[in-house]
Protein backbone atom coordinates (compact mmCIF):
# COMPACT_ATOMS: atom_id res chain seq x y z
CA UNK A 1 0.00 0.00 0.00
CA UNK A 2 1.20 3.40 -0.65
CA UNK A 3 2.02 5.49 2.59
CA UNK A 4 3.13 9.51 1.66
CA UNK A 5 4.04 11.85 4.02
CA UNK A 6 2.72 15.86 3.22
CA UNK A 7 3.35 18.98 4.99
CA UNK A 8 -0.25 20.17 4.11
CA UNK A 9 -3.55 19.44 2.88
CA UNK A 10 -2.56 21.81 -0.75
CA UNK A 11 0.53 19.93 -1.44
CA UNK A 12 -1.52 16.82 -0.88
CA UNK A 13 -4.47 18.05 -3.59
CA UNK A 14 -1.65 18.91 -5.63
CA UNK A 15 -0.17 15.35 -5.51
CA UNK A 16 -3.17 13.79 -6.06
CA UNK A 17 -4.38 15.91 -9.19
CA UNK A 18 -0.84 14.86 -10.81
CA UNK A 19 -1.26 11.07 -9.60
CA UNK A 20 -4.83 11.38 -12.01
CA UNK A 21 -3.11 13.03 -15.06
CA UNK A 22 -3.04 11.05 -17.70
CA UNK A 23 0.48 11.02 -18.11
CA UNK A 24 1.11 9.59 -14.68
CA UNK A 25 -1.34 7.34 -14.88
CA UNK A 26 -0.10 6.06 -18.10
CA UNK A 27 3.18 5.58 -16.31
CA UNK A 28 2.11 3.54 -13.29
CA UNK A 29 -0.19 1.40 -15.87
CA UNK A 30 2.36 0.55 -18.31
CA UNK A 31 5.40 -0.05 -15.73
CA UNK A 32 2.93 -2.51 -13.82
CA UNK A 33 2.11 -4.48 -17.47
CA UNK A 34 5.76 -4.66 -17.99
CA UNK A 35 6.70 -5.96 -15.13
CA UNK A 36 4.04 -8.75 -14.93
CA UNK A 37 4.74 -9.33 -18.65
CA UNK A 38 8.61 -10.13 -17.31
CA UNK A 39 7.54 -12.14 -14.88
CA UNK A 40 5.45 -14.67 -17.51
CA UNK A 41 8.30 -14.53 -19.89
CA UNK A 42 10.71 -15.99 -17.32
CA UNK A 43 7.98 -18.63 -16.37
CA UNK A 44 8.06 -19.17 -20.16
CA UNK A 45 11.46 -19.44 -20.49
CA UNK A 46 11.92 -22.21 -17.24
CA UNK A 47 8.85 -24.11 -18.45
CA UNK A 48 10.27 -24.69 -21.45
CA UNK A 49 13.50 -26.15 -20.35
CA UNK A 50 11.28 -29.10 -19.21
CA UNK A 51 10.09 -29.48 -22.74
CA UNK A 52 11.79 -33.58 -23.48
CA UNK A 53 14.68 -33.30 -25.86
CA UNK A 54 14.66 -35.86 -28.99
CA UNK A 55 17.47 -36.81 -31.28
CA UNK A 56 18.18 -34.08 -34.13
CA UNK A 57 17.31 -36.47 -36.52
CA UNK A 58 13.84 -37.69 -35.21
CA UNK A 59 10.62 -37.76 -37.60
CA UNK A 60 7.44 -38.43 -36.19
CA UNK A 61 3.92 -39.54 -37.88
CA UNK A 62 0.49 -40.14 -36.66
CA UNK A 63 1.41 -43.36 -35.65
CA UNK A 64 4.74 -42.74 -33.73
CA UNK A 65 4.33 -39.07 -32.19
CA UNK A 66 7.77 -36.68 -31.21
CA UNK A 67 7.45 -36.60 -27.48
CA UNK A 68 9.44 -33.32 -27.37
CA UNK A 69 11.79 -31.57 -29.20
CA UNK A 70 15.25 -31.04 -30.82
CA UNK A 71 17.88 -28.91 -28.29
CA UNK A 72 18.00 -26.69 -31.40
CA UNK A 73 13.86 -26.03 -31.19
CA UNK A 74 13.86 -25.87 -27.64
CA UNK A 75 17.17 -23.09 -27.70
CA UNK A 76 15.63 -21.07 -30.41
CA UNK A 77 12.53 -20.68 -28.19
CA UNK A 78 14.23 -19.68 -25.30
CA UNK A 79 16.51 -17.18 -27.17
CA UNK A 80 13.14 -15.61 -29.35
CA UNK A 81 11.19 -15.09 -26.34
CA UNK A 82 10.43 -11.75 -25.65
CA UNK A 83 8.06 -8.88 -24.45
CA UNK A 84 6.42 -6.83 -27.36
CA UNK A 85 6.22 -2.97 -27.55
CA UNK A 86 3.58 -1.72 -25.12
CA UNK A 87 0.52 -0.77 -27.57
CA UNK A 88 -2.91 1.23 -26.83
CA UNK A 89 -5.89 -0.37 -28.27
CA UNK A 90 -8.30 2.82 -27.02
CA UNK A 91 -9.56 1.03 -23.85
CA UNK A 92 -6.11 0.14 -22.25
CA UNK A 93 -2.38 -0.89 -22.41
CA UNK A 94 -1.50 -4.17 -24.07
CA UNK A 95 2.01 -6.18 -24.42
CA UNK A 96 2.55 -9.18 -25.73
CA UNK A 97 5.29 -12.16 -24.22
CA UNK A 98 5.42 -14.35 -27.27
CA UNK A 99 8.43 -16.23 -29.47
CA UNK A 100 10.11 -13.90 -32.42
CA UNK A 101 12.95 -14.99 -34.81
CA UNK A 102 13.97 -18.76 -35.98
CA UNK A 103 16.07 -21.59 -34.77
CA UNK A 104 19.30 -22.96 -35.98
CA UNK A 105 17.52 -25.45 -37.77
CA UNK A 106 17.43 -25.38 -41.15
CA UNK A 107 15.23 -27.41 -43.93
CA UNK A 108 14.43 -27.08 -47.76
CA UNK A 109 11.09 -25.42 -46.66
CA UNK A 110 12.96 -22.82 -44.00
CA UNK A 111 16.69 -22.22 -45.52
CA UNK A 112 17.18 -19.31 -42.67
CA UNK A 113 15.98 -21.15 -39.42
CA UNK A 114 12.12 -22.80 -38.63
CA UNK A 115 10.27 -19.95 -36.97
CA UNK A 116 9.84 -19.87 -33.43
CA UNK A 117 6.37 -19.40 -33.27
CA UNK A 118 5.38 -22.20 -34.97
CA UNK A 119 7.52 -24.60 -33.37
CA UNK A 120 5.63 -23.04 -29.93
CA UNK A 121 2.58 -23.77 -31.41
CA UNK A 122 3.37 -27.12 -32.55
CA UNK A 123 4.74 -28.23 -28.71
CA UNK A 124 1.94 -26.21 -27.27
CA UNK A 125 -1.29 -27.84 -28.90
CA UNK A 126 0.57 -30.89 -30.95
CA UNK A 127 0.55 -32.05 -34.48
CA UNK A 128 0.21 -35.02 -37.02
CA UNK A 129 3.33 -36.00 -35.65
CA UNK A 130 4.00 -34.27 -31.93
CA UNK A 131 2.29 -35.06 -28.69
CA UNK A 132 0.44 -31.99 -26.78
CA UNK A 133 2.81 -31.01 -24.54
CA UNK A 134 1.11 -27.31 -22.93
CA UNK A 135 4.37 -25.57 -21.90
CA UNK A 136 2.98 -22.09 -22.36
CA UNK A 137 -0.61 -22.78 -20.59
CA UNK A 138 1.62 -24.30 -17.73
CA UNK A 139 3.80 -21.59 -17.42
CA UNK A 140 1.05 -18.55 -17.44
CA UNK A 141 -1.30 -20.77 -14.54
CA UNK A 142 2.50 -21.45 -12.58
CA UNK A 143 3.48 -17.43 -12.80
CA UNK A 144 -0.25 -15.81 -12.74
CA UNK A 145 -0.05 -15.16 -8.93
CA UNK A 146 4.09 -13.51 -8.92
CA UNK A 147 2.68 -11.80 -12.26
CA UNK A 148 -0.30 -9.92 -10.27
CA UNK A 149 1.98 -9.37 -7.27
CA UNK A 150 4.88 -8.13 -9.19
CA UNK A 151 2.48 -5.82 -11.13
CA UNK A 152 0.85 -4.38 -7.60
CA UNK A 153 4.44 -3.99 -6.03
CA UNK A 154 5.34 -2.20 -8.97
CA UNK A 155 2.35 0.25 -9.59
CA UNK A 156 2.66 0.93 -5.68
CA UNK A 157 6.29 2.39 -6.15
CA UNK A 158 5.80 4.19 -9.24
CA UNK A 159 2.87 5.77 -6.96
CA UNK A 160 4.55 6.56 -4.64
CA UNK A 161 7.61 8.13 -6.66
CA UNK A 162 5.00 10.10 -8.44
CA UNK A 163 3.43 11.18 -5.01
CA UNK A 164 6.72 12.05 -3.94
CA UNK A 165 7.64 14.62 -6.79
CA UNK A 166 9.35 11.98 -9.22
């Protein structure tokens, strides 16, 4: 909870008309999204070091399902993770924690790297070929609660900087 300490009840009225600008709110909103956006990435990140590791050369089919991934796949994910710009829709402050770039691995259909997104996707709901394996909906339910409470602890001190003259 935010505790301030004012000489008088006009410095006080002042504080608090500045706390409402839009600017400052603005500020307290997007540093708490941020922050809570960090925290899911690094859940992200850890769950998907539990993600089983299969030989480089593996090829699954409907009948024989990967159970995993490459160490390539599962490197590339970790390395593309990131949070997205912080965007405006009209009715609030949006980010995004999701998987840019590509992996090392290359193929005849993706010469530069297999994107990182896909690969997500195809871990995260399975294919023809991969088991399910929910990584991302395990991570977000594991990191929900230090997400909230890192977002609270930080809109609190950017609060109370602002309410301080910061």
């Amino acid at each position: 909870m935010a505790r301030i300490k004012v000489q008088g009840l006009d410095d006080y009225a002042k504080r608090l008309e500045q706390l409402g600008s839009v600017r400052s709110t603005n500020r307290v909103i997007k540093s708490a999204i941020y922050d809570g956006a960090a925290v899911v990435a690094d859940a992200m990140k850890d769950e998907a070091s539990t993600i089983p590791v299969v030989p480089e050369n593996a090829h699954g089919d409907p009948a024989h399902q990967l159970n995993g991934a490459t160490a390539a796949q599962i490197r590339g994910l970790q390395e593309g993770l990131g949070v997205a710009r912080m965007l405006s829709d009209g009715n609030g402050w949006n980010t995004k924690v999701s998987f840019d770039g590509y992996n090392s691995t290359k193929t005849a259909k993706y010469p530069g790297g297999q994107p990182n997104a896909m690969i997500a996707a195809s871990i995260e709901a399975g294919t023809s070929f991969r088991r399910k394996n929910p990584f991302i909906t395990r991570a977000i339910r594991k990191a929900k609660a230090s997400a909230e409470a890192a977002m609270a602890a930080t809109a609190d001190e950017v609060i109370n900087q602002i309410m301080e003259g910061n």
